[in-house]
C-alpha atoms as a PDB file:
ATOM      1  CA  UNK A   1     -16.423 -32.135 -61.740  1.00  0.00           C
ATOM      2  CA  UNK A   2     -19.584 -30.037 -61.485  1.00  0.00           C
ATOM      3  CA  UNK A   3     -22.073 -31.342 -59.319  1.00  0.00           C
ATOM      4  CA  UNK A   4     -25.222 -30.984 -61.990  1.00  0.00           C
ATOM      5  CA  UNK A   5     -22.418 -32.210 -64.741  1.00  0.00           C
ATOM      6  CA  UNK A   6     -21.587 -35.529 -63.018  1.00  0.00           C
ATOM      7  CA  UNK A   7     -25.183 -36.004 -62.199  1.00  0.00           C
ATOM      8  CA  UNK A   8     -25.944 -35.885 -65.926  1.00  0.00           C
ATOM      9  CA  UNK A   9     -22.999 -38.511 -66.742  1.00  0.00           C
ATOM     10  CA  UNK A  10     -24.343 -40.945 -63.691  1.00  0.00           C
ATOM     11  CA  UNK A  11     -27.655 -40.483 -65.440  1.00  0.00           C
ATOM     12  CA  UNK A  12     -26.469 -41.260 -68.620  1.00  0.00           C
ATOM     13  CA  UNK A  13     -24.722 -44.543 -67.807  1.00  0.00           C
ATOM     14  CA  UNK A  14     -26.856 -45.589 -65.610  1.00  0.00           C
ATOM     15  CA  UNK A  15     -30.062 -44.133 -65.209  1.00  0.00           C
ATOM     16  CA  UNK A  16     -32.182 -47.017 -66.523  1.00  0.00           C
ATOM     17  CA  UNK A  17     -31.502 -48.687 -63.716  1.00  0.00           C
ATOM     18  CA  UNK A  18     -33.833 -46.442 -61.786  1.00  0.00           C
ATOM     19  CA  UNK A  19     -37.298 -47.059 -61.502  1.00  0.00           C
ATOM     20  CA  UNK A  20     -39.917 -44.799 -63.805  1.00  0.00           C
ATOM     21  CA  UNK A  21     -40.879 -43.037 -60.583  1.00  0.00           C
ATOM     22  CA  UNK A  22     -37.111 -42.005 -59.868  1.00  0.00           C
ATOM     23  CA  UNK A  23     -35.988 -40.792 -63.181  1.00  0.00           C
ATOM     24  CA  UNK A  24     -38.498 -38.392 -63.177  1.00  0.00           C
ATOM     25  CA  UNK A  25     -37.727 -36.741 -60.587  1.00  0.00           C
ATOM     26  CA  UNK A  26     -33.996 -36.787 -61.166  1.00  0.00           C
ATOM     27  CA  UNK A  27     -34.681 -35.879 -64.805  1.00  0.00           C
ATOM     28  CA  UNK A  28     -36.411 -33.161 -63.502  1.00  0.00           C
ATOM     29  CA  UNK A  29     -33.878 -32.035 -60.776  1.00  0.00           C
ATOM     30  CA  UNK A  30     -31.378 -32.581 -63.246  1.00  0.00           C
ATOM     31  CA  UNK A  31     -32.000 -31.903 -66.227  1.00  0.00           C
ATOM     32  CA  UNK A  32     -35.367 -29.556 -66.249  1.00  0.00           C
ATOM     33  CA  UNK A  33     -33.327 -27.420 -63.683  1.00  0.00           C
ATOM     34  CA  UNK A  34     -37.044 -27.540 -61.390  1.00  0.00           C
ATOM     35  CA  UNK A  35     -36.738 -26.709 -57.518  1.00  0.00           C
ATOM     36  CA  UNK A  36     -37.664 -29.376 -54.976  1.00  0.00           C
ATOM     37  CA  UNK A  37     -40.636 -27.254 -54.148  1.00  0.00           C
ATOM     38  CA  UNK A  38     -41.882 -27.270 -57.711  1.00  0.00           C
ATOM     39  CA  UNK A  39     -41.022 -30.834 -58.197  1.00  0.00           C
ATOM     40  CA  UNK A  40     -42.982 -31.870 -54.983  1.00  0.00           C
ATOM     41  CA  UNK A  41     -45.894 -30.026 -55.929  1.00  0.00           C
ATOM     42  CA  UNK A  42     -45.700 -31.905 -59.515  1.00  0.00           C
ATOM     43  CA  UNK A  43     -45.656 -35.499 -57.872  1.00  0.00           C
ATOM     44  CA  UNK A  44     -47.892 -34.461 -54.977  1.00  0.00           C
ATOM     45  CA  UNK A  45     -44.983 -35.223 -52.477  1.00  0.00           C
ATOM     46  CA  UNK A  46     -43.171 -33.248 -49.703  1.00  0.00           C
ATOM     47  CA  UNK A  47     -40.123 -30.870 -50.293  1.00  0.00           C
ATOM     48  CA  UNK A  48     -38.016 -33.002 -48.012  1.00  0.00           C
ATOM     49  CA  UNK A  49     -39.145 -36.506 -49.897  1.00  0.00           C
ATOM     50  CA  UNK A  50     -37.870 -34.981 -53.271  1.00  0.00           C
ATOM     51  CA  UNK A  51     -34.873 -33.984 -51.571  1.00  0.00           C
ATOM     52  CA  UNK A  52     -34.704 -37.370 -50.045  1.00  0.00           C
ATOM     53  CA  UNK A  53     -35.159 -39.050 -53.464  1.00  0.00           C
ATOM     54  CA  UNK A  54     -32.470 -37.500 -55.475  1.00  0.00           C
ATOM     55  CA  UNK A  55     -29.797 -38.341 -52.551  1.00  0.00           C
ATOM     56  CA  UNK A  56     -30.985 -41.568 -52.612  1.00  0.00           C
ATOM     57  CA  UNK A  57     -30.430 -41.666 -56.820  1.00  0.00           C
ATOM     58  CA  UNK A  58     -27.040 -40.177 -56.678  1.00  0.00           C
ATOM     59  CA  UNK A  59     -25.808 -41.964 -54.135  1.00  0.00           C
ATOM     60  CA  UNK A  60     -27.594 -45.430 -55.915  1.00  0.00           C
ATOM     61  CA  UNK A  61     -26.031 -44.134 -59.350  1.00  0.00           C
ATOM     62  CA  UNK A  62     -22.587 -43.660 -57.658  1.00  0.00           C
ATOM     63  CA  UNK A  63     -22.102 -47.295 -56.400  1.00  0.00           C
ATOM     64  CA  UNK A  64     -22.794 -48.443 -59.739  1.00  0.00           C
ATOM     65  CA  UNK A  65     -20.136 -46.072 -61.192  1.00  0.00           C
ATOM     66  CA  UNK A  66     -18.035 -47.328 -58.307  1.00  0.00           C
ATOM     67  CA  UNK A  67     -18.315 -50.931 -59.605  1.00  0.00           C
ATOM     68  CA  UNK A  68     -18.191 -50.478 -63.220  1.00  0.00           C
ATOM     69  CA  UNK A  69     -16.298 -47.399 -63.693  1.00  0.00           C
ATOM     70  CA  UNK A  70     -18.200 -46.837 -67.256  1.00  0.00           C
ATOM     71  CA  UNK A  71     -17.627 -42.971 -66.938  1.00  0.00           C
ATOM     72  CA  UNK A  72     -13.980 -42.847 -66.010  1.00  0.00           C
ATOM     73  CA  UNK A  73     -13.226 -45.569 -68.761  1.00  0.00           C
ATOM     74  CA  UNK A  74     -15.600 -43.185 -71.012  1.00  0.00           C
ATOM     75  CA  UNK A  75     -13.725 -39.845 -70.016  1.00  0.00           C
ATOM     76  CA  UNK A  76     -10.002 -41.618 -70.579  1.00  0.00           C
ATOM     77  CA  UNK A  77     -10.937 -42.719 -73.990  1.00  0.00           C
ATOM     78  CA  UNK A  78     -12.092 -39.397 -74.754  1.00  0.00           C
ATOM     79  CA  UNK A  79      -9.113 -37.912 -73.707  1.00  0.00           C
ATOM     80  CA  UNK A  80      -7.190 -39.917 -75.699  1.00  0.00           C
ATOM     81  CA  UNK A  81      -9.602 -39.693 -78.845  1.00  0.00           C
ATOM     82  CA  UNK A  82      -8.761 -36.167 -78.196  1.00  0.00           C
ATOM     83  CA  UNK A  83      -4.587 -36.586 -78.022  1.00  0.00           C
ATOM     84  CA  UNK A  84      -5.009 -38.653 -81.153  1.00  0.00           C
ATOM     85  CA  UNK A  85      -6.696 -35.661 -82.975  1.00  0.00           C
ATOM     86  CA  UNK A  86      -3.561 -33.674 -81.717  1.00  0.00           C
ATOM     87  CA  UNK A  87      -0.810 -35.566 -83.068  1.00  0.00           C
ATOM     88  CA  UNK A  88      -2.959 -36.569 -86.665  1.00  0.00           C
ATOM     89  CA  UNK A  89      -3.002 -32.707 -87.023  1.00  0.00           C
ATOM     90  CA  UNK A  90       0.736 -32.197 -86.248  1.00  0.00           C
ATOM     91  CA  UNK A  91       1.658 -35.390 -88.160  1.00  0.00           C
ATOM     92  CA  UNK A  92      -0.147 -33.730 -91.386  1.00  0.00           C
ATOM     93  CA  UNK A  93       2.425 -31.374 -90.981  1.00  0.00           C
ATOM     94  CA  UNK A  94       5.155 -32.603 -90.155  1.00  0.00           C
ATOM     95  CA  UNK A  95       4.706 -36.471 -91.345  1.00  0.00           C
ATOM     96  CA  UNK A  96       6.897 -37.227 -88.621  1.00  0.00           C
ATOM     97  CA  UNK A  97       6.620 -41.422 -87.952  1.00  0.00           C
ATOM     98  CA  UNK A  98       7.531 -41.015 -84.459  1.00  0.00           C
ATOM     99  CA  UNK A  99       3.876 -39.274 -84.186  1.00  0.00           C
ATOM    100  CA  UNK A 100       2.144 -41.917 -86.094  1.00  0.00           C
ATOM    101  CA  UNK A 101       3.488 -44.756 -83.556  1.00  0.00           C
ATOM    102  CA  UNK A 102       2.494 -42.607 -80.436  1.00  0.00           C
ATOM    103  CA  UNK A 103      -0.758 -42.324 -82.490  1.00  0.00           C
ATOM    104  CA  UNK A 104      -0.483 -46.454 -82.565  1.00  0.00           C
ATOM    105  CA  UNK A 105       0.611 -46.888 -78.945  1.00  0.00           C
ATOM    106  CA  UNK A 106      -2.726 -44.213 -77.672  1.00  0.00           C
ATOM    107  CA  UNK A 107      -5.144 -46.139 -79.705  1.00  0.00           C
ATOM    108  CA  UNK A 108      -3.814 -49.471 -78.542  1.00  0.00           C
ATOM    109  CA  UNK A 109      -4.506 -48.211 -75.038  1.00  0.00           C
ATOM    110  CA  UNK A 110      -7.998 -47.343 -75.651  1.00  0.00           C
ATOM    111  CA  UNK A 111      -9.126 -50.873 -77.327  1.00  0.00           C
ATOM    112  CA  UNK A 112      -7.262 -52.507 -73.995  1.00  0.00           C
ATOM    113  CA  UNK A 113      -9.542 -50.315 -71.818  1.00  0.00           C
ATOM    114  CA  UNK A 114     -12.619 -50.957 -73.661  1.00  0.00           C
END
């Protein structure tokens, strides 16, 4: 995955578990798209401490996705959501029943996950 894209999803899921002083600057890495320079100037803090502070939040929000695996539980039923859609479409049709229980057995999958 993209770096800036799985910073976005770790920020997503987890991001309120940094402080107020953290997500700014990570929202502002991040999100804003701001250089360390410009960032640093922002919170009156050296290049190297910004730099410092969003390795410090990744690495932070990766442990928790470590732990909890919200994301890749969130991406799986996604892709499934997204196999669903597939067969519904090719059921309509075809109203083959051998789509509607793979339909059954991919939905069933995602409510065990969750």
């Amino acid at each position: 995955m993209e770096e800036k894209i799985e910073q976005a999803y770790l920020y997503d899921f987890y991001g309120e578990l940094l402080n107020e002083h953290q997500r700014r600057i990570y929202e502002d890495f991040v999100f804003n798209d701001l250089s360390l320079g410009e960032i640093a100037n922002e919170e009156g803090i050296s290049r190297q401490g910004v730099h410092d502070m969003i390795k410090r939040c990744t690495k932070s929000l990766e442990g928790y996705e470590e732990k909890l695996h919200l994301i890749a539980k969130f991406q799986s039923a996604k892709q499934k959501v997204a196999q669903i859609d597939a067969l519904a479409k090719e059921f309509h049709s075809s109203h083959n029943e051998a789509i509607m229980e793979e339909i059954g057995q991919i939905s069933n999958q995602i409510l065990e996950e969750l």
